[in-house]
Protein backbone atom coordinates (compact mmCIF):
# COMPACT_ATOMS: atom_id res chain seq x y z
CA UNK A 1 10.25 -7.72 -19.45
CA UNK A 2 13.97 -8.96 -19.36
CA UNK A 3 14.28 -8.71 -16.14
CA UNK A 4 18.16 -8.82 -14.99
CA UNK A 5 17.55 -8.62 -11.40
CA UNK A 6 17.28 -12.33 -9.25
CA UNK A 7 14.14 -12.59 -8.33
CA UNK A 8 14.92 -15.80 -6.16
CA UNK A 9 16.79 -14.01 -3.74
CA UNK A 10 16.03 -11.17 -1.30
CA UNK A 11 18.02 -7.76 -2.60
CA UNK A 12 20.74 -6.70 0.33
CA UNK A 13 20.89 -3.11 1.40
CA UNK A 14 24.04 -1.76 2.27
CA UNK A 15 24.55 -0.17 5.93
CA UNK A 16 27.80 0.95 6.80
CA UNK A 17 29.62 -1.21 4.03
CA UNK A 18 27.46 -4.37 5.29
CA UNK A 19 25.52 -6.27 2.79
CA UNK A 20 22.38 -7.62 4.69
CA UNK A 21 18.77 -7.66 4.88
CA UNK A 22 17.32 -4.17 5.94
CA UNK A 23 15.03 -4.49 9.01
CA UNK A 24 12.29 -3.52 8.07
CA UNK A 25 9.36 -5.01 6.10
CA UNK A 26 9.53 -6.62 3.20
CA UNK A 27 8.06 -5.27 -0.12
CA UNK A 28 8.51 -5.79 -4.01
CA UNK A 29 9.63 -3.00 -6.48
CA UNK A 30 7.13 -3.19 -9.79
CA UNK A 31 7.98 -2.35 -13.14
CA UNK A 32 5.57 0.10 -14.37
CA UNK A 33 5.14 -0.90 -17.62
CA UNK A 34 3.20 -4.12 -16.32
CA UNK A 35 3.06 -3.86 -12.86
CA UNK A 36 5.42 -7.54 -12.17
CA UNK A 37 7.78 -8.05 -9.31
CA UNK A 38 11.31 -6.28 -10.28
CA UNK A 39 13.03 -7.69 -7.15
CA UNK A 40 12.30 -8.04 -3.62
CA UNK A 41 13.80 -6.56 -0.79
CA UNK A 42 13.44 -5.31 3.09
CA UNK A 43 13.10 -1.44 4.00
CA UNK A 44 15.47 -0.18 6.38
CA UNK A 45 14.96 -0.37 10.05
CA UNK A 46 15.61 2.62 12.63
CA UNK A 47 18.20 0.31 13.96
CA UNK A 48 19.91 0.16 10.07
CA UNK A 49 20.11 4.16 10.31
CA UNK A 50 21.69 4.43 13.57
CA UNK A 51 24.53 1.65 12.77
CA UNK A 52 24.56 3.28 9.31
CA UNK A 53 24.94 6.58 10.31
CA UNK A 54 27.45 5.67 13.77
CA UNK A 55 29.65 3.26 10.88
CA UNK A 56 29.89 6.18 8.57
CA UNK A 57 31.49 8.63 11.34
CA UNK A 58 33.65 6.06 12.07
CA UNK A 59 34.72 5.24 8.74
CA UNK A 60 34.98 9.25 8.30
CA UNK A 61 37.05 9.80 10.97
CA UNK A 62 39.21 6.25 10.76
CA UNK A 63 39.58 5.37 6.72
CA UNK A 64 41.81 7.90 5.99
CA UNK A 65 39.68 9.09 3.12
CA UNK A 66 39.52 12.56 4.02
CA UNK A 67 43.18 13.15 5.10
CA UNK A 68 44.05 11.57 1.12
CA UNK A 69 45.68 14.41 -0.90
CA UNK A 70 42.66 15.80 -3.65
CA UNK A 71 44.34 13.96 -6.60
CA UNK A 72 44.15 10.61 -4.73
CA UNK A 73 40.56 10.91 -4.05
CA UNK A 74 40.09 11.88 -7.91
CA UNK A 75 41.88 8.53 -8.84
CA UNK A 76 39.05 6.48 -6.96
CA UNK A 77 36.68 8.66 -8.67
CA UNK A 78 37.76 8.65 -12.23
CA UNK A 79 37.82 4.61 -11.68
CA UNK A 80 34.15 4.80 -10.61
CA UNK A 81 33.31 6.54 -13.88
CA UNK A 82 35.13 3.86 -15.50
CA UNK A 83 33.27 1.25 -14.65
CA UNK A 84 29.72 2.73 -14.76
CA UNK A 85 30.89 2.82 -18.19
CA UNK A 86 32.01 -0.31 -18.26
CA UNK A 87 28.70 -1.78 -17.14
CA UNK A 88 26.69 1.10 -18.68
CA UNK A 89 24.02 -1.08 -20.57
CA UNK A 90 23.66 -3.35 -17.97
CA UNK A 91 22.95 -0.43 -15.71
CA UNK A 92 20.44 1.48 -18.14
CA UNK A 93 17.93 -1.89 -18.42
CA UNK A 94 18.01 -1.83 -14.40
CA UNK A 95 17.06 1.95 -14.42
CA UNK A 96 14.24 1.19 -17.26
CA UNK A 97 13.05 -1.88 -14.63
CA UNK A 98 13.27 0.05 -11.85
CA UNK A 99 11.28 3.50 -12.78
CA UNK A 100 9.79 2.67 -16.64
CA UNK A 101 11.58 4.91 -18.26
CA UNK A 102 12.36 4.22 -22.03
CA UNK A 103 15.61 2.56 -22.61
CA UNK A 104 16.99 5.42 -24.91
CA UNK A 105 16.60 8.06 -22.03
CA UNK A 106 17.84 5.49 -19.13
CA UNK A 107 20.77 5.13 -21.56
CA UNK A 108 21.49 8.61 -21.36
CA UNK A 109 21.27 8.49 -17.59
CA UNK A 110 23.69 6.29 -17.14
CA UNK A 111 25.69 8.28 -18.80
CA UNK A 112 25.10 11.37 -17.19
CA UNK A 113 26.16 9.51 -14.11
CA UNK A 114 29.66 8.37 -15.37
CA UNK A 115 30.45 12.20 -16.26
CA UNK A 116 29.24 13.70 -13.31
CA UNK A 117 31.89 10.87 -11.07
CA UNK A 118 34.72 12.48 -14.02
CA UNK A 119 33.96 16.10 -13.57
CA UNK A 120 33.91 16.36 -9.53
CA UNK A 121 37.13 13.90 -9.57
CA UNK A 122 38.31 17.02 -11.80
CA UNK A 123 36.74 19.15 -9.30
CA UNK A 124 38.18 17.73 -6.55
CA UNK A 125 42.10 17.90 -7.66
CA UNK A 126 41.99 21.33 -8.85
CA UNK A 127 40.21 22.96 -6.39
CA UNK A 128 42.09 25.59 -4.99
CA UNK A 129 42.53 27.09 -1.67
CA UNK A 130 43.29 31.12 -1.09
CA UNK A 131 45.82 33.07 0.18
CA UNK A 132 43.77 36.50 0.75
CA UNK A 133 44.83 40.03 0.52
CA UNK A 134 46.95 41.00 3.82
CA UNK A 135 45.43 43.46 6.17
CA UNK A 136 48.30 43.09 8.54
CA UNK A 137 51.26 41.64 10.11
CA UNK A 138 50.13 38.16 9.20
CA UNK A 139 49.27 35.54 6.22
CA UNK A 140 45.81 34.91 5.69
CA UNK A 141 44.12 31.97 3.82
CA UNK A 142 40.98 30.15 3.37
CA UNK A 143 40.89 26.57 3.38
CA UNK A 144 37.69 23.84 3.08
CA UNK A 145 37.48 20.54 4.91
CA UNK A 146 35.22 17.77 4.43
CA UNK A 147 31.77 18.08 6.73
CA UNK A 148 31.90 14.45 8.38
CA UNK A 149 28.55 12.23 7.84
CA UNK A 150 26.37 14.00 4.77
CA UNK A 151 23.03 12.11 3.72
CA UNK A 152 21.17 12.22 0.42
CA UNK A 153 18.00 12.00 -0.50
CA UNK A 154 16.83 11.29 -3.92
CA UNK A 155 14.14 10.98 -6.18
CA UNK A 156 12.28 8.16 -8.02
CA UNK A 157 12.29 9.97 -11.52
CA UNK A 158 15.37 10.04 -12.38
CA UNK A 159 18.07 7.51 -9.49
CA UNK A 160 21.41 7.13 -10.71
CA UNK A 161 21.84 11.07 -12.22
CA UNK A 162 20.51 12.20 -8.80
CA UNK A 163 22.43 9.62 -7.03
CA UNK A 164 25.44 10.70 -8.99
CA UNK A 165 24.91 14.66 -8.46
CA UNK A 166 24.87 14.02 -4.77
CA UNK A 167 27.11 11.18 -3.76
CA UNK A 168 30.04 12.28 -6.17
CA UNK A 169 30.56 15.90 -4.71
CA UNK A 170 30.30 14.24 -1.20
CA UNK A 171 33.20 11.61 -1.85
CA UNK A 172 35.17 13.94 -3.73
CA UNK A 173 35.11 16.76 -0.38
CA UNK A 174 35.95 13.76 1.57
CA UNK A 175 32.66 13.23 3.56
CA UNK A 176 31.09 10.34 4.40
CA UNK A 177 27.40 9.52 2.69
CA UNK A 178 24.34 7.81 3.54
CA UNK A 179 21.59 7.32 0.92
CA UNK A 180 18.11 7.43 0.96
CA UNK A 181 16.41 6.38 -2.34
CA UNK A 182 13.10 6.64 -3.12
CA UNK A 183 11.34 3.95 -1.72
CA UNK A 184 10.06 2.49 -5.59
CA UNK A 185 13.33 2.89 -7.05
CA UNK A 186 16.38 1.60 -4.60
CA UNK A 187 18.37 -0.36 -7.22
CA UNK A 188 20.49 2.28 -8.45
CA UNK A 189 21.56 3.74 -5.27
CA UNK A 190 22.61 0.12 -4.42
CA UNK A 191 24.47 -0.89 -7.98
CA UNK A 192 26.34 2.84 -7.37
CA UNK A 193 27.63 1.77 -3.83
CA UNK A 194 28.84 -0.96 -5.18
CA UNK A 195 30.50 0.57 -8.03
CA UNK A 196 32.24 3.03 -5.14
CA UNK A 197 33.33 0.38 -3.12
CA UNK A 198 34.58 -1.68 -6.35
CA UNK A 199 36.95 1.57 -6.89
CA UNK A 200 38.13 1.78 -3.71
CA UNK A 201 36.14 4.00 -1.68
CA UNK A 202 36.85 2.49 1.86
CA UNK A 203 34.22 0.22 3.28
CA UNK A 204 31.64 2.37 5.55
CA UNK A 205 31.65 5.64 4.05
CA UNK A 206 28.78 4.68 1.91
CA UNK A 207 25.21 3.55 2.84
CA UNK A 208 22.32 3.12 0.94
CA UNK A 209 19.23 2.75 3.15
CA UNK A 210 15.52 2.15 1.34
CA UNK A 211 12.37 2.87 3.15
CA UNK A 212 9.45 5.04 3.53
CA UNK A 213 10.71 8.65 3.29
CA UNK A 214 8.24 9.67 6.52
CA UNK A 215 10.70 6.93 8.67
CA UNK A 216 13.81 6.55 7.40
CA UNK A 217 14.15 10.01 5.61
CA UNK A 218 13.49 11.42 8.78
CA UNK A 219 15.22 9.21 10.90
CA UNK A 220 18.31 10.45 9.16
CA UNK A 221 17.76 14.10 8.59
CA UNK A 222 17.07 14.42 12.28
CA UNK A 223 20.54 12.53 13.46
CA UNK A 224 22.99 14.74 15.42
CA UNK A 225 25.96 12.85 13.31
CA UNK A 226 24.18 14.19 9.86
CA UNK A 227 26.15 17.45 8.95
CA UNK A 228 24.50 18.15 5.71
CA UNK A 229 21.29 16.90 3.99
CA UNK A 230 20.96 17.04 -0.06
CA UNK A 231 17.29 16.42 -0.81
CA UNK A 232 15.25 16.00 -4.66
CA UNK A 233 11.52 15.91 -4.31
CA UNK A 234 8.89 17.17 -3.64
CA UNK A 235 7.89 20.79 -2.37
CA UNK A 236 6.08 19.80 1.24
CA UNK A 237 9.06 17.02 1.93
CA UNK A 238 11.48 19.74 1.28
CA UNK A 239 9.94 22.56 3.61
CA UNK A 240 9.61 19.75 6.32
CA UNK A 241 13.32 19.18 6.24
CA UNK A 242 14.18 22.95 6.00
CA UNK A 243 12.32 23.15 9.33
CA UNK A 244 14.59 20.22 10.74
CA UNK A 245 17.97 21.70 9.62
CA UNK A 246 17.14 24.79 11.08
CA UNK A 247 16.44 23.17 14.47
CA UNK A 248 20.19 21.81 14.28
CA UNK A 249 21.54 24.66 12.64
CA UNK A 250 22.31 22.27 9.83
CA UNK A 251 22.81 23.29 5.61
CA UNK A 252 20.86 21.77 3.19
CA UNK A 253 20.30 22.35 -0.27
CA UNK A 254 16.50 21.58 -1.58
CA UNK A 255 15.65 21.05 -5.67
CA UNK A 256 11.76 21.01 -4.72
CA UNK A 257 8.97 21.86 -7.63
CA UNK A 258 8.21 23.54 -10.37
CA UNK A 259 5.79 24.73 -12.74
CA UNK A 260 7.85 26.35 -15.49
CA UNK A 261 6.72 28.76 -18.31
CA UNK A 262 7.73 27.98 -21.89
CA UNK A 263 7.18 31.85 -23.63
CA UNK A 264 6.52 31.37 -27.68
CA UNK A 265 7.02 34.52 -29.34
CA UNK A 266 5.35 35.45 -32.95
CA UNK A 267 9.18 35.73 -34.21
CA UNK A 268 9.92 32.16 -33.15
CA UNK A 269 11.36 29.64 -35.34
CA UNK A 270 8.22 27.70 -34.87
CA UNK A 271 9.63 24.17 -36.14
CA UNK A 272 12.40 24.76 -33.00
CA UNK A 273 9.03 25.83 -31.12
CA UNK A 274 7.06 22.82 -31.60
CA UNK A 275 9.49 20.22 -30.84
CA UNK A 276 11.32 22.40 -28.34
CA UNK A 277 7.87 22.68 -26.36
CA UNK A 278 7.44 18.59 -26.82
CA UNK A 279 10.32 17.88 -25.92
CA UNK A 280 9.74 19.89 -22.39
CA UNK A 281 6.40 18.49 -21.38
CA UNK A 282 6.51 15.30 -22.42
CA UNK A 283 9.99 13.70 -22.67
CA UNK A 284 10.11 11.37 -19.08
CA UNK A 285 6.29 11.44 -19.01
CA UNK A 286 6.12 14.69 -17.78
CA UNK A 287 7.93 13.51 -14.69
CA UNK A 288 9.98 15.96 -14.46
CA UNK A 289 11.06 18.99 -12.48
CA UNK A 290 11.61 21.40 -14.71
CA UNK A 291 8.82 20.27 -17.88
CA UNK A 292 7.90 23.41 -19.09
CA UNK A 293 4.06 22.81 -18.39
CA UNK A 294 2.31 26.26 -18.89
CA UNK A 295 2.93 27.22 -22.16
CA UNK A 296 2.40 30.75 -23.41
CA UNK A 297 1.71 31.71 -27.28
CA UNK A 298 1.76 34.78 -29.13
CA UNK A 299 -2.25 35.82 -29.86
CA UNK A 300 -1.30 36.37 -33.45
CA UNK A 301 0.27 32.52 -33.76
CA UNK A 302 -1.58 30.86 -31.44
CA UNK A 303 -4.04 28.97 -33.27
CA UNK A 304 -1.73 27.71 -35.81
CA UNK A 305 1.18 26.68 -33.49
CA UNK A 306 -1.37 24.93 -31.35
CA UNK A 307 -2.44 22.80 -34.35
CA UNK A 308 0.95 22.03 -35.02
CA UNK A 309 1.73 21.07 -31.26
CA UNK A 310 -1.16 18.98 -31.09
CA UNK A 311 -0.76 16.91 -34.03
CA UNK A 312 2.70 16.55 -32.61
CA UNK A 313 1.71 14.90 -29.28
CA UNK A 314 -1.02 13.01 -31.09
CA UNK A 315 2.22 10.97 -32.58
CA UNK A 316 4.00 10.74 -29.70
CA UNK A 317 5.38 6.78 -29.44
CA UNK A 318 3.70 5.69 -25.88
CA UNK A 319 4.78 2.64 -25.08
CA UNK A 320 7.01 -0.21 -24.03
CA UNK A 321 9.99 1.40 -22.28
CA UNK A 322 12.57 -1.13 -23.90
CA UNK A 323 11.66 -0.22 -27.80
CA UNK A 324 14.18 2.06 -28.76
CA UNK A 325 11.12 3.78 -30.35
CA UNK A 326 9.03 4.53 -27.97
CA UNK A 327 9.19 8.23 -26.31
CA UNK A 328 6.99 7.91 -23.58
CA UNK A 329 6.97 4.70 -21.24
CA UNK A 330 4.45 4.51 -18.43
CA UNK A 331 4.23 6.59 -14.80
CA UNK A 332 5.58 5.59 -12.34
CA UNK A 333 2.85 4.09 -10.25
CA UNK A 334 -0.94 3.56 -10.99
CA UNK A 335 -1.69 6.04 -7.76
CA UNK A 336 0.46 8.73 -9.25
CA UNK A 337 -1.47 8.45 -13.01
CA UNK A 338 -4.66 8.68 -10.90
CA UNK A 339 -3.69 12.08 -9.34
CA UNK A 340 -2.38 12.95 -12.99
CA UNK A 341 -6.20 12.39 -13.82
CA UNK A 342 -7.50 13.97 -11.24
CA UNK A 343 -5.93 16.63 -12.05
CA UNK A 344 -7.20 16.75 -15.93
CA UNK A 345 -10.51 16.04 -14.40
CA UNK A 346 -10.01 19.92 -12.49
CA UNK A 347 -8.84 21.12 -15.64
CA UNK A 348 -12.30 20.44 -17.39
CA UNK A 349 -14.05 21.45 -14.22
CA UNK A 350 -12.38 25.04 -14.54
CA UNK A 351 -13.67 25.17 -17.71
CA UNK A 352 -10.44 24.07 -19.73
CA UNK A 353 -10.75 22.16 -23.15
CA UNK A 354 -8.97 18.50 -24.12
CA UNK A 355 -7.21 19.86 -27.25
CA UNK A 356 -5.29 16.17 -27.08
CA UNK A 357 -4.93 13.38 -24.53
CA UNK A 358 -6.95 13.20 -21.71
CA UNK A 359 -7.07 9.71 -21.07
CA UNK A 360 -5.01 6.37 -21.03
CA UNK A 361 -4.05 4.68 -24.23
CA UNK A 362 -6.10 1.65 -25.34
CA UNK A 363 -5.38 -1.95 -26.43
CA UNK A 364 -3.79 -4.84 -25.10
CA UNK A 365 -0.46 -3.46 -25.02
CA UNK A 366 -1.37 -0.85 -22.41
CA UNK A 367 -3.74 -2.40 -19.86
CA UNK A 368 -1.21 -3.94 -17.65
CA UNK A 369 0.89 -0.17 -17.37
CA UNK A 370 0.54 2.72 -15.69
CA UNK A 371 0.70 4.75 -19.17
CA UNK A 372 -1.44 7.85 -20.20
CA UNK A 373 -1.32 9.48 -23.41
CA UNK A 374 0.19 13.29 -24.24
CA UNK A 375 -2.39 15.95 -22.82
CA UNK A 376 -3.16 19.64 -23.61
CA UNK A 377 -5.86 21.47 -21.94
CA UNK A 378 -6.61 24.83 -23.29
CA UNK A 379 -9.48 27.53 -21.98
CA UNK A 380 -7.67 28.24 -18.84
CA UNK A 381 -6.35 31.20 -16.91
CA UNK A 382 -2.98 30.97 -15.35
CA UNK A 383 -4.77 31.85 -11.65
CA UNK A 384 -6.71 28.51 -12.06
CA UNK A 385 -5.62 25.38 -9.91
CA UNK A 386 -4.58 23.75 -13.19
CA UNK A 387 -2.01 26.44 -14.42
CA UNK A 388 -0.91 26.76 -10.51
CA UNK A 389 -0.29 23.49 -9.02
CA UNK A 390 2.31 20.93 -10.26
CA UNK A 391 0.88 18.23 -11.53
CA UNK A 392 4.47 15.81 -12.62
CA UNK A 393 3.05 14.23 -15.57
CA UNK A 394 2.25 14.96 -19.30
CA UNK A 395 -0.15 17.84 -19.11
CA UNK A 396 0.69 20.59 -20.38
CA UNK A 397 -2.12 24.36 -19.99
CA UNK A 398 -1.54 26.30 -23.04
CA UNK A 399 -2.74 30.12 -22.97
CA UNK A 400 -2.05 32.78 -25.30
CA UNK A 401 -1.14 36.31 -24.44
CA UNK A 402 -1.16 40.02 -25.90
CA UNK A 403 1.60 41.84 -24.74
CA UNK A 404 4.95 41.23 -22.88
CA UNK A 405 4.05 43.14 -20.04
CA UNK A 406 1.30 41.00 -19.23
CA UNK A 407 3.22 38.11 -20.06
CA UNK A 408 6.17 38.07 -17.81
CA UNK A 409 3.68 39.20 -15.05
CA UNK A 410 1.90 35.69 -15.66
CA UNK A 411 5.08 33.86 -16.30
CA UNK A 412 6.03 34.99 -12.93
CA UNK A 413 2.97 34.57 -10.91
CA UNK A 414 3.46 31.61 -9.28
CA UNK A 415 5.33 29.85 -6.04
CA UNK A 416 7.82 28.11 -8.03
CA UNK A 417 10.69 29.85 -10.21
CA UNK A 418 12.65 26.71 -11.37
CA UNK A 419 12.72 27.01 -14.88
CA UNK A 420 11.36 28.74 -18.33
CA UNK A 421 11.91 28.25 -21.69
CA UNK A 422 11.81 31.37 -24.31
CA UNK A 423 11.67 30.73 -28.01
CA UNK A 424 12.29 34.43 -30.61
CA UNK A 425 14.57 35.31 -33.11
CA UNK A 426 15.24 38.51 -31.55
CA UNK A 427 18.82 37.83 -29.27
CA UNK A 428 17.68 41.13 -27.76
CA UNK A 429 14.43 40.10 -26.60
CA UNK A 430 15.77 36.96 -25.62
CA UNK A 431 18.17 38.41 -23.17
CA UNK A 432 15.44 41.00 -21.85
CA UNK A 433 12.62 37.84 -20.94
CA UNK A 434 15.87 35.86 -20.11
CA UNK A 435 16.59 38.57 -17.00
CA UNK A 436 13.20 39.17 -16.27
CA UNK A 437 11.42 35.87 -15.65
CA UNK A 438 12.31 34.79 -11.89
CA UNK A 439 13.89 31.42 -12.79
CA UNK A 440 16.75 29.77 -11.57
CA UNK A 441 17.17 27.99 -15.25
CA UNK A 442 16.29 29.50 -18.18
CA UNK A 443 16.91 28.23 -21.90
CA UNK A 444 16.89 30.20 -24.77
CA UNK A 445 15.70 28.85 -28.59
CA UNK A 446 16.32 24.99 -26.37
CA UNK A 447 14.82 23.25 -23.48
CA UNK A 448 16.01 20.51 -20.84
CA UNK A 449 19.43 20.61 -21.76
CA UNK A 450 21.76 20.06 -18.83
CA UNK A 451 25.26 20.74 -18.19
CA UNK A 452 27.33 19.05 -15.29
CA UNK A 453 29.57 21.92 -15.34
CA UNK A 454 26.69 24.40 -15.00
CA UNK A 455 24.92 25.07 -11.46
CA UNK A 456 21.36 24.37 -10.93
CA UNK A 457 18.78 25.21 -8.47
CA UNK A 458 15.44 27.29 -7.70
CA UNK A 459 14.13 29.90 -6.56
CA UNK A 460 11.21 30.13 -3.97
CA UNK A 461 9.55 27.16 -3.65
CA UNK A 462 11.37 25.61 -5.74
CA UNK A 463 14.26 24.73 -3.20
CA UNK A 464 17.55 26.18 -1.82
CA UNK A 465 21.37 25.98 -2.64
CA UNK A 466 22.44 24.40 -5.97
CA UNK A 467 24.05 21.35 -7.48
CA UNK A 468 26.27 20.72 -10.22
CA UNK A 469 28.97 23.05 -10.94
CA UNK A 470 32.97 23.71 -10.69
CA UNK A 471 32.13 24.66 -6.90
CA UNK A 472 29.82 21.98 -6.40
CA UNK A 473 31.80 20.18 -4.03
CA UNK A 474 32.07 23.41 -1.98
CA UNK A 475 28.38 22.26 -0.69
CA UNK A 476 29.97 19.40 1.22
CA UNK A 477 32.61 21.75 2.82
CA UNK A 478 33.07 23.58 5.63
CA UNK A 479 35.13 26.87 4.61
CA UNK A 480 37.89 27.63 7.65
CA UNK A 481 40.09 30.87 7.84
CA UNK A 482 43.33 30.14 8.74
CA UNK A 483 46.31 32.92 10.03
CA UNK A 484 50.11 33.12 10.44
CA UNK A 485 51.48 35.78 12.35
CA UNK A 486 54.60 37.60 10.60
CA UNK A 487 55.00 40.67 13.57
CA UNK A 488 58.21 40.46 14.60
CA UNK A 489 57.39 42.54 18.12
CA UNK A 490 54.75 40.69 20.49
CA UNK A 491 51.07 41.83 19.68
CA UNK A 492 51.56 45.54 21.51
CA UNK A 493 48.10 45.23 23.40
CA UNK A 494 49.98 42.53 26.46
CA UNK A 495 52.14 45.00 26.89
CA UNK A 496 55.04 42.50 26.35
CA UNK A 497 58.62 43.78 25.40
CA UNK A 498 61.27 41.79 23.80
CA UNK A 499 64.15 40.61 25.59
C-alpha cells in the first residue's frame, strides 16, 4: 500500500510543543482501501488536554507571538506554505493512507493547504484597523486583538484543508491553537504542527490532541482557557457544542450538514449537466458536505438526462486510491459503508428504484476495502427519509419536477441550506433560483469549486459563522473600540474649570 509511515514505532502526539505518547489507549489507524495498520498511536488523555490547553495560554501570553507586528507573523506563515510545498507529495500519499482518498484529489489537498497558509499570511499583514467617523471631541478607532487559547475541531474527510482553514486564520490573529482531529485520521494535524513549528511558530502555541470526539472534543470545548471553538462535522456534534459555548458565553463557528439540491433545467447545457452533477455526488465518495445529493430534472428532459447520468456513474473508476485513474477510492470505514447501505436499503423500502449502484463492487480487488459502487435511486418524493436525511456517501435521489414554483419550494424544504447547484442557459433565471434557494453556497453552470478567498458557511442546520475569506481571520479576533479625547476644556458634566 506504500505505506510511508513507521510502523515500528508508536506515532507521538504533540501537547503543548511536547512530542510524547498521548495517555490514553492505544489504537491503529487503517487504510481503507484494505483495512492494514497505517500507524499506531495513543489517544489523548484528559491530563494531555489540561497541560495542552494550560501550555498554550502560557505560550500565548509569554512567546511574544501575538505582540509580533502583522507582517512578521505573515513571514512565519508564508514559510509554512513553503514547505508544505516543499514536501507536498510526500504529504498527499499520507492523506491517501490516512482517509483513502485517491491520490489525484489528496494531491489537490495538499495544495489547497499551502494556499490557504499564503492567503491568511496576506490576510494577516494587510488587515487594516479603522479610524471611524467623529461624533465628538475625540478620535475614535476600532482595533482587533488575538482571542488567547482557540481549539479546532476537524473532520476525517478531508484533514489537512480543514486543518489548514482553521489553524492558519488562528496563527495569523495571533492566538494560540489546540487541535482535535478526527479520531481515524490524526496524521495530518500532526505533519502540519510540525510544519508550524519547522517555520517558526514558537513552541506551545500548537497542539494536536487525537481521541474520541465524546472525551477529548469535549474535554476541550468545555475548558474555561478555550476562547473560541471552530468545529467540521457532523450536525448533532455541532448542536452539542453550540449548547456548550452558550453556557460560557463563548463564539463558535459550526460547518455541520447538508443535503444540497442540484436544479437541471430543460435549457441546460446537458454535457456541463451530466458531468457537473457527477462530479457533485460522487467525487470523494460522496463524503462530502456539500455533494449535491437530491437532484432535480426538468419533466420534459428527465428521462434522457437520467440515461445519460447513469451510464456515466456506471463508468465511474472505483478503485485503488493510489492509481492516478481511479475516481472513487473506498469509505472511510466498513461501519460508515454499512449505514451508507442501510440507507439504500430505506430507499427501496420507500418505494425508490436502483437506476445504478446499489451494492459493493466485486472481485478480488475490492474485498479487502470499504468501497461501494456509484448509486442512484429514483421513485422517491423529496418528503421521504431518503431525500431528507444526509446520508455522506455516493447516493444520489433523483426526482423530476414541473414547474419552478414547485421546485424551489422542494429545493428548500429541508433542515439544511448548505449548498445547491443550478445548471440553464438563461443568466436571468440563473440569478432568480440563485437568490431564491436558501443556501449559503450556490454554483451556477459548476459545482464544488472552492475559493480560499471566498467565505463559506450554512445556513440552518447546516452550522454557524463562516470560514475562508479576506476577513477570515476576524473569527479569531476580538474587535475593541478605542478613544482619544481632543476637548480642550474638562468634560463639562464634573463641573471642573480650568486654571
Amino acid at each position: 500500500m506504500g505505506t510511508i509511515v513507521n510502523l515500528d514505532q508508536v506515532q507521538a502526539i504533540c501537547v503543548a510543543g511536547n512530542w510524547r505518547q498521548g495517555g490514553g489507549d492505544r489504537y491503529a489507524t487503517l487504510y481503507p482501501a484494505t483495512g492494514e495498520a497505517v500507524t499506531h498511536l495513543h489517544a489523548a488523555s484528559l491530563a494531555d488536554v489540561e497541560e495542552a490547553i494550560q501550555g498554550a495560554d502560557r505560550a500565548f501570553r509569554t512567546s511574544g507571538w501575538a505582540q509580533r507586528k502583522p507582517h512578521e507573523r505573515a513571514a512565519v506563515l508564508y514559510r509554512v506554505a513553503q514547505l508544505i510545498r516543499e514536501r507536498s507529495e510526500e504529504l498527499a500519499q499520507l492523506q491517501r493512507l490516512d482517509n483513502g482518498k485517491p491520490i489525484t484529489e489528496t494531491r489537490n489537498l495538499v495544495a489547497s493547504a499551502a494556499g490557504t497558509f499564503q492567503f491568511f499570511a496576506a490576510a494577516c499583514e494587510t488587515l487594516e484597523e479603522t479610524i471611524t467617523p467623529t461624533r465628538g471631541d475625540h478620535l475614535s478607532m476600532s482595533v482587533y486583538e488575538p482571542m488567547g487559547v482557540v481549539a479546532a475541531i476537524t473532520p476525517w474527510n478531508s484533514p489537512i484543508a480543514s486543518e489548514a482553514q482553521k489553524m492558519a486564520p488562528a496563527l495569523a490573529a495571533g492566538n494560540a491553537v489546540v487541535v482535535k482531529p478526527a479520531e481515524v485520521t490524526p496524521l495530518l494535524a500532526l505533519e502540519l504542527a510540525k510544519i508550524c513549528e519547522q517555520a517558526g511558530v514558537p513552541r506551545g502555541l500548537i497542539s494536536v490532541l487525537p481521541g474520541k470526539g465524546s472525551v477529548i472534543g469535549d474535554a476541550i470545548t468545555l475548558h474555561p482557557l478555550v476562547r473560541r471553538v471552530s468545529f467540521t462535522g457532523g450536525t448533532t456534534t455541532g448542536k452539542h457544542i453550540a449548547h456548550i459555548a452558550a453556557d460560557k458565553m463563548m463564539p463558535v463557528s459550526l460547518e455541520l450538514g447538508g443535503k444540497s439540491p442540484t436544479m437541471v433545467f430543460d435549457d441546460a447545457d446537458i454535457d456541463h449537466a451530466v458531468a457537473g452533477v457527477l462530479y457533485g455526488i460522487f467525487s470523494s465518495s460522496g463524503e462530502s458536505c456539500i455533494a449535491g445529493s437530491r437532484l432535480f430534472v426538468a419533466h420534459g428532459i428527465y428521462d434522457s438526462f437520467m440515461e445519460r447520468l447513469a451510464t456515466g456513474a456506471a463508468r465511474l473508476r472505483v478503485g485503488d486510491p493510489a492509481d492516478d485513474k481511479t475516481q472513487m477510492g473506498p469509505l472511510i470505514t466498513a461501519r460508515h459503508r454499512e449505514t451508507i447501505e442501510s440507507y439504500v436499503a430505506l430507499g427501496v423500502e420507500e418505494g425508490g428504484r436502483l437506476r445504478t449502484g446499489g451494492m459493493r463492487p466485486q472481485g478480488a480487488a475490492y474485498e479487502r476495502g470499504n468501497y461501494y459502487l456509484p448509486t442512484i435511486i429514483e421513485g422517491v418524493n423529496n418528503g421521504q427519509r431518503i431525500c431528507q436525511e444526509e446520508i455522506f456517501g455516493p447516493v444520489l435521489v433523483a426526482m423530476p419536477f414541473d414547474n419552478e414554483a414547485d421546485l424551489i419550494a422542494q429545493a428548500n424544504d429541508s433542515v439544511y441550506a448548505l449548498a445547491a447547484g443550478i445548471w440553464t442557459r438563461d443568466y436571468k433565471k440563473a440569478w432568480r433560483f440563485g437568490r431564491a434557494v436558501q443556501a449559503g453556497n450556490v454554483w451556477i453552470n459548476t459545482y464544488k469549486q472552492f475559493s480560499i478567498a471566498t467565505p463559506f458557511g450554512g445556513w440552518r442546520d447546516s452550522g454557524l459563522g463562516r470560514e475562508k475569506g479576506r476577513l477570515g481571520i476576524l473569527q479569531y479576533m476580538e474587535q475593541k473600540a478605542m478613544y482619544w479625547g481632543m476637548n480642550e476644556l474638562p468634560l463639562p458634566w464634573a463641573g471642573v474649570e480650568m486654571m
